[in-house]
C-alpha atoms as a PDB file:
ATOM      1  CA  UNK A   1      44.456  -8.982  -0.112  1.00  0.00           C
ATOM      2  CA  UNK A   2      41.273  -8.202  -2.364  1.00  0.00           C
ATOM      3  CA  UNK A   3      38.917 -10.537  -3.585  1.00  0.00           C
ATOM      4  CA  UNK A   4      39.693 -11.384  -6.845  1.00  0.00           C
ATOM      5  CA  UNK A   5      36.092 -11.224  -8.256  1.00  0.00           C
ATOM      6  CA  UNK A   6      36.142  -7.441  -7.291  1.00  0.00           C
ATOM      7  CA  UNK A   7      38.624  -5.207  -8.531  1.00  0.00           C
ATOM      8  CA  UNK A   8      39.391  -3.043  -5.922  1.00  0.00           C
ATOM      9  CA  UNK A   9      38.722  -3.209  -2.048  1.00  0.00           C
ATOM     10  CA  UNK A  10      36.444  -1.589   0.975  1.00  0.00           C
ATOM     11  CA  UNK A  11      38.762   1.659   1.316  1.00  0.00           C
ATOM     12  CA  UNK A  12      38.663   2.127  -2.805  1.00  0.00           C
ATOM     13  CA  UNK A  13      34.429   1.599  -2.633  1.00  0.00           C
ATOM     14  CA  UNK A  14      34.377   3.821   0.656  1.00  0.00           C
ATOM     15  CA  UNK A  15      36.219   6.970  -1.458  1.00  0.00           C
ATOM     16  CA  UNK A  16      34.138   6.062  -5.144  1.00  0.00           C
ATOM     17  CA  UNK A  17      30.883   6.373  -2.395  1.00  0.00           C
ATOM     18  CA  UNK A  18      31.611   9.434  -0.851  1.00  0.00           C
ATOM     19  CA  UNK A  19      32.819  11.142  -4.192  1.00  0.00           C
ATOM     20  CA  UNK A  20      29.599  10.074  -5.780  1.00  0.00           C
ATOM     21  CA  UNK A  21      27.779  11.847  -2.655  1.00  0.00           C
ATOM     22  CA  UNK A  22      29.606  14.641  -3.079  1.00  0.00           C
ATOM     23  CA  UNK A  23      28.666  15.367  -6.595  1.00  0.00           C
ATOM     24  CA  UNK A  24      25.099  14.560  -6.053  1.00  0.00           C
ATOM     25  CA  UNK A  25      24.744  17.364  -3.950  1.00  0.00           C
ATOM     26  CA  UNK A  26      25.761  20.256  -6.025  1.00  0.00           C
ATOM     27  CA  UNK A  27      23.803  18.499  -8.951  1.00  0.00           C
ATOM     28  CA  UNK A  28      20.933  18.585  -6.767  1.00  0.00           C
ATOM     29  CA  UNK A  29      20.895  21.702  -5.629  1.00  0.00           C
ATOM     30  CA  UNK A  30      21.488  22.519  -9.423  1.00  0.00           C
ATOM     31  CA  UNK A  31      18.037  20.761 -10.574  1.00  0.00           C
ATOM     32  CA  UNK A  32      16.265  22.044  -7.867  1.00  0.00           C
ATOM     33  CA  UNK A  33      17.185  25.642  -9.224  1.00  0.00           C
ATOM     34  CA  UNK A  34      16.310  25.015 -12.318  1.00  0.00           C
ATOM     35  CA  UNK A  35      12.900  24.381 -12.084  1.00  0.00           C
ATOM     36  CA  UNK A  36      10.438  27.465 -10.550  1.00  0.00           C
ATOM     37  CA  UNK A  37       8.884  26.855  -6.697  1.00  0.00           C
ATOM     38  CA  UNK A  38       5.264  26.893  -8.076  1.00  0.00           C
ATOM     39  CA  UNK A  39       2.312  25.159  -6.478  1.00  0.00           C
ATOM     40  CA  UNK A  40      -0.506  26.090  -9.156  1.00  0.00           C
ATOM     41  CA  UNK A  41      -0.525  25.439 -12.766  1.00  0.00           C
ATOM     42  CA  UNK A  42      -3.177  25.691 -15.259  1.00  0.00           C
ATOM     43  CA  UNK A  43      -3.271  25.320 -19.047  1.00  0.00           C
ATOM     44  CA  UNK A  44      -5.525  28.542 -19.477  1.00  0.00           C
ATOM     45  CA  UNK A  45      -4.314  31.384 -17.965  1.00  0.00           C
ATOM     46  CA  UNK A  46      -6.468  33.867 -18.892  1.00  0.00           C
ATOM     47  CA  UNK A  47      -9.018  32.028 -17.790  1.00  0.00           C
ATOM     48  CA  UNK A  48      -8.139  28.724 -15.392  1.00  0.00           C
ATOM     49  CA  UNK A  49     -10.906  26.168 -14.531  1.00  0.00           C
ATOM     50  CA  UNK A  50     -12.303  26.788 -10.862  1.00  0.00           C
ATOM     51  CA  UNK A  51     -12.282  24.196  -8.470  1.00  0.00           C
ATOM     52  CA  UNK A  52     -15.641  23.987  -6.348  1.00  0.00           C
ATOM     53  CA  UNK A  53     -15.089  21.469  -4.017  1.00  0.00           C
ATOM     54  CA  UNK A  54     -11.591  23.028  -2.807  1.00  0.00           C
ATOM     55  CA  UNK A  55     -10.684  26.361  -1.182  1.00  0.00           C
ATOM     56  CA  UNK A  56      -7.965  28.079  -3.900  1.00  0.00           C
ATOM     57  CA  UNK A  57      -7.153  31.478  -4.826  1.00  0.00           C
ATOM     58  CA  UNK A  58      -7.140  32.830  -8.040  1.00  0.00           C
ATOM     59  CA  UNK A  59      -3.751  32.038 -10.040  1.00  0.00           C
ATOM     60  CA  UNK A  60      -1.419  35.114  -9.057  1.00  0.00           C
ATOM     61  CA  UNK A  61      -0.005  36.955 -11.817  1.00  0.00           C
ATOM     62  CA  UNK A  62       3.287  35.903  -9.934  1.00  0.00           C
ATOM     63  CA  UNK A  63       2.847  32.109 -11.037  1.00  0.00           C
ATOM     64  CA  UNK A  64       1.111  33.348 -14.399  1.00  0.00           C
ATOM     65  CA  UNK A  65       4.493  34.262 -15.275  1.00  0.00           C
ATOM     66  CA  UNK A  66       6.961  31.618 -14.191  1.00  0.00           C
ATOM     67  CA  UNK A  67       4.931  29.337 -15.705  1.00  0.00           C
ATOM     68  CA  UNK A  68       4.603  30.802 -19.311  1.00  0.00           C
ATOM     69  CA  UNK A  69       8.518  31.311 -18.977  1.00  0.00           C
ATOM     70  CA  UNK A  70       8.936  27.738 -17.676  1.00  0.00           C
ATOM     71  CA  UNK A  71       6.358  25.704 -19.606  1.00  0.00           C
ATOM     72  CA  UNK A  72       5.767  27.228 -22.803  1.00  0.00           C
ATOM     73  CA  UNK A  73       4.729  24.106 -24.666  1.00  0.00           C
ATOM     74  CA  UNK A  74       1.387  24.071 -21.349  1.00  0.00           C
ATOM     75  CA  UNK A  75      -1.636  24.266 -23.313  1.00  0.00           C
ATOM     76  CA  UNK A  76      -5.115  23.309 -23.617  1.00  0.00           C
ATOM     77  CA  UNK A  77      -6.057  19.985 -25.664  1.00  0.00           C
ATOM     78  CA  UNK A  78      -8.280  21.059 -28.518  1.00  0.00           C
ATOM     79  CA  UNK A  79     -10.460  18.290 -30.404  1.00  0.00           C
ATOM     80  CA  UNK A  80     -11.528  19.613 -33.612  1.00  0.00           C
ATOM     81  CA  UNK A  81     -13.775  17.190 -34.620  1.00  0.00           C
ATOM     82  CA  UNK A  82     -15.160  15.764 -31.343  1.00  0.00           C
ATOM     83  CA  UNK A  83     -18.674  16.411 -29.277  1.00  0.00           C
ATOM     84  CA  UNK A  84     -18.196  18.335 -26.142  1.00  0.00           C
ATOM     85  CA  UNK A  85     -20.155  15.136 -24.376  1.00  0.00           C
ATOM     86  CA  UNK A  86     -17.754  12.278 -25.775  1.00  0.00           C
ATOM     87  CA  UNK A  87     -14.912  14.331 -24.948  1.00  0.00           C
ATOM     88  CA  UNK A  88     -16.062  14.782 -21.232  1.00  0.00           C
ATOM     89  CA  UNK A  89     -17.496  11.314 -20.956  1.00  0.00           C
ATOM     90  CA  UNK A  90     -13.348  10.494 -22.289  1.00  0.00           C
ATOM     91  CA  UNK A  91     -11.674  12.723 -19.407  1.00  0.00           C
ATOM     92  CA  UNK A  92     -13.980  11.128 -16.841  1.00  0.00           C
ATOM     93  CA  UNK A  93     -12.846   7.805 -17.889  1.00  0.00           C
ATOM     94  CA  UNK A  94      -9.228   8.870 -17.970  1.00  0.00           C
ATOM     95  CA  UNK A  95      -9.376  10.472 -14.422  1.00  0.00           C
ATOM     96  CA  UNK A  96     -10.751   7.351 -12.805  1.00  0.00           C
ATOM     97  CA  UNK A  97      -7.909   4.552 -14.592  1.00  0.00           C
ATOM     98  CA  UNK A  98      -5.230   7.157 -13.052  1.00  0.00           C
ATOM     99  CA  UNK A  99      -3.124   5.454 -10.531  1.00  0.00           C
ATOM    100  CA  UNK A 100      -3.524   7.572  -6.754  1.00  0.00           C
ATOM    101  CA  UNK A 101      -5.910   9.909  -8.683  1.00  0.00           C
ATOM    102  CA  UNK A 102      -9.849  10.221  -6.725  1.00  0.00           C
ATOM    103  CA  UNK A 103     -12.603  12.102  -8.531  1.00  0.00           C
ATOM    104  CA  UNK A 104     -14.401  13.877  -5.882  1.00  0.00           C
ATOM    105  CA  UNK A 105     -16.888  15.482  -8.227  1.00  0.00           C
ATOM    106  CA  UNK A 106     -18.545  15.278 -12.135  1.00  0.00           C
ATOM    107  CA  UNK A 107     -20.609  18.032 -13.059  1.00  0.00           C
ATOM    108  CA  UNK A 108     -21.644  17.115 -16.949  1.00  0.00           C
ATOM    109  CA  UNK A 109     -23.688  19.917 -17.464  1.00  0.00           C
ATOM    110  CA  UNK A 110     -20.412  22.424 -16.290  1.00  0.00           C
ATOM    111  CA  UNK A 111     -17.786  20.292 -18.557  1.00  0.00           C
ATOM    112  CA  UNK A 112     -15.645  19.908 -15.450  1.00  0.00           C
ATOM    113  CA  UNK A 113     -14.351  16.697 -13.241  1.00  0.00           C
ATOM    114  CA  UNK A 114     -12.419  17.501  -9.952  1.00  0.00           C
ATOM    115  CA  UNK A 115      -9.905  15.682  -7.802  1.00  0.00           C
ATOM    116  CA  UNK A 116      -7.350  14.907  -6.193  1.00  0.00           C
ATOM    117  CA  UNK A 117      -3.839  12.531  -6.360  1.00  0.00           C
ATOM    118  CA  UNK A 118      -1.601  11.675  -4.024  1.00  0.00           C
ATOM    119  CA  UNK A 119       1.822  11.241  -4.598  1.00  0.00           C
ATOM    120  CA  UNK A 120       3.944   8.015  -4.114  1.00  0.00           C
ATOM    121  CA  UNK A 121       7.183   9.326  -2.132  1.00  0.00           C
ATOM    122  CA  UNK A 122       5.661  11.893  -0.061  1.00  0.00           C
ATOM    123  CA  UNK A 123       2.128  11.282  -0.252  1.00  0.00           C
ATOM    124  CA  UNK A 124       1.170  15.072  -0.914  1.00  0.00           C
ATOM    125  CA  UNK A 125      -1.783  15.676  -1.949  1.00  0.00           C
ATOM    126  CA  UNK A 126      -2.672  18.028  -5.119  1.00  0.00           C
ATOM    127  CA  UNK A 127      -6.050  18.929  -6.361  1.00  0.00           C
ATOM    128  CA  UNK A 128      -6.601  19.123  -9.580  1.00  0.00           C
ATOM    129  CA  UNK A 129      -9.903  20.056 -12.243  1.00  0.00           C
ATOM    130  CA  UNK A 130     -10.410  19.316 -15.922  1.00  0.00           C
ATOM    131  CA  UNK A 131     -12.958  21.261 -17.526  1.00  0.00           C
ATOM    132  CA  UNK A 132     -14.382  20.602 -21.098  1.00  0.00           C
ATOM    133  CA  UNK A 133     -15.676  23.501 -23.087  1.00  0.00           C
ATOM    134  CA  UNK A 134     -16.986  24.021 -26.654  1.00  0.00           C
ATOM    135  CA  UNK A 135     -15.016  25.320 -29.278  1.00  0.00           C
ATOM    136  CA  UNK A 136     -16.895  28.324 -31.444  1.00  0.00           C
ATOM    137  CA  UNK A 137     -16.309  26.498 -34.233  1.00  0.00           C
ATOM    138  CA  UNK A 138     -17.052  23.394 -33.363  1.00  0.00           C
ATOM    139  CA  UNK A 139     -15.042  20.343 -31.495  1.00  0.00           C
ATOM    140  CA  UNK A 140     -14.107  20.453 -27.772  1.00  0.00           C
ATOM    141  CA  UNK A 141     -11.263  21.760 -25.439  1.00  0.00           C
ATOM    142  CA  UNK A 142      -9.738  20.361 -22.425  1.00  0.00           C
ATOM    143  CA  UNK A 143      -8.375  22.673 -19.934  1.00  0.00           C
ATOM    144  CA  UNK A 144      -6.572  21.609 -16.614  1.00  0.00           C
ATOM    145  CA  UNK A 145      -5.179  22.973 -13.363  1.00  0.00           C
ATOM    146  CA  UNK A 146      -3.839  21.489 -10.388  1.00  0.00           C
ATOM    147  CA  UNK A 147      -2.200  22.658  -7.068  1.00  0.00           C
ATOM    148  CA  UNK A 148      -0.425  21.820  -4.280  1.00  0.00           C
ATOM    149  CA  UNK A 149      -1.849  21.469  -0.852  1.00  0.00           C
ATOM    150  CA  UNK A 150       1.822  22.092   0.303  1.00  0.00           C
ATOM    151  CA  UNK A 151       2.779  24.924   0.898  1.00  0.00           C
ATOM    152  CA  UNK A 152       4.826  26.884  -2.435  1.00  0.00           C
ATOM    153  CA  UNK A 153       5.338  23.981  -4.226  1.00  0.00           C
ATOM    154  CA  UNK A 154       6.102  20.383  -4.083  1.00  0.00           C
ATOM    155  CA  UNK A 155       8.277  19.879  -6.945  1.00  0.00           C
END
């Protein structure tokens, strides 16, 4: 007889549990598909901050692609009004509260702070670099790029 303060019993749990399983699968696999295998991303394309304290290759016009198809709305952080120095001064400070995130390396006079982060579940590690530039006009911009140590991607 089942307990009366829950409905049902083990056999009724045992098929809800294995159903559930079963539709997590083919949902995963769905997500998984929908979502490029990409292992460097950068929000200037054209022209991608370089890391110097890593070994990377340039951004292939492979993963130029998939990721204006797939992130569209990737772009460089433009501060109209702001000093090139207060901006960078801002990313280093931003860089070193992130939780799992190292700075390996500050170069003021280059505009650019480089890293690494480690993620929680799998502990892969992903290098990443901001650079800071001057706008023509005036203000700042804020460029980043980051990739996987892992193989194509770790997404």
């Amino acid at each position: 007889m089942p307990s009366p303060a829950v409905p049902g019993n083990a056999k009724t749990g045992a098929v809800v549990a294995a159903i559930s399983r079963l539709l997590s699968c083919p949902l995963g696999w769905l997500l998984g598909t929908m979502s490029p295998i990409i292992n460097d991303v950068a929000t200037d394309l054209e022209n991608p901050p370089v890391f110097t304290t890593v070994q990377a290759a340039d951004l292939t016009p492979a993963f130029k692609t998939l990721i204006q198809g797939h992130y569209p709305d990737l772009q460089p952080q433009v501060f109209d009004s702001k000093e090139v120095s207060t901006v960078f001064e801002g990313a280093v400070r931003v860089a070193r509260a992130m939780r799992r995130w190292t700075v390996v390396k500050e170069d003021a006079e280059a505009g650019t702070v480089e890293g690494y982060c480690v993620t929680q579940l799998m502990r892969f590690k992903d290098d990443w670099v901001v650079r800071v530039s001057e706008l023509r006009g005036g203000g700042a911009v804020v460029d980043m790029r980051s990739r996987s140590r892992m193989g194509k991607g770790d997404g």
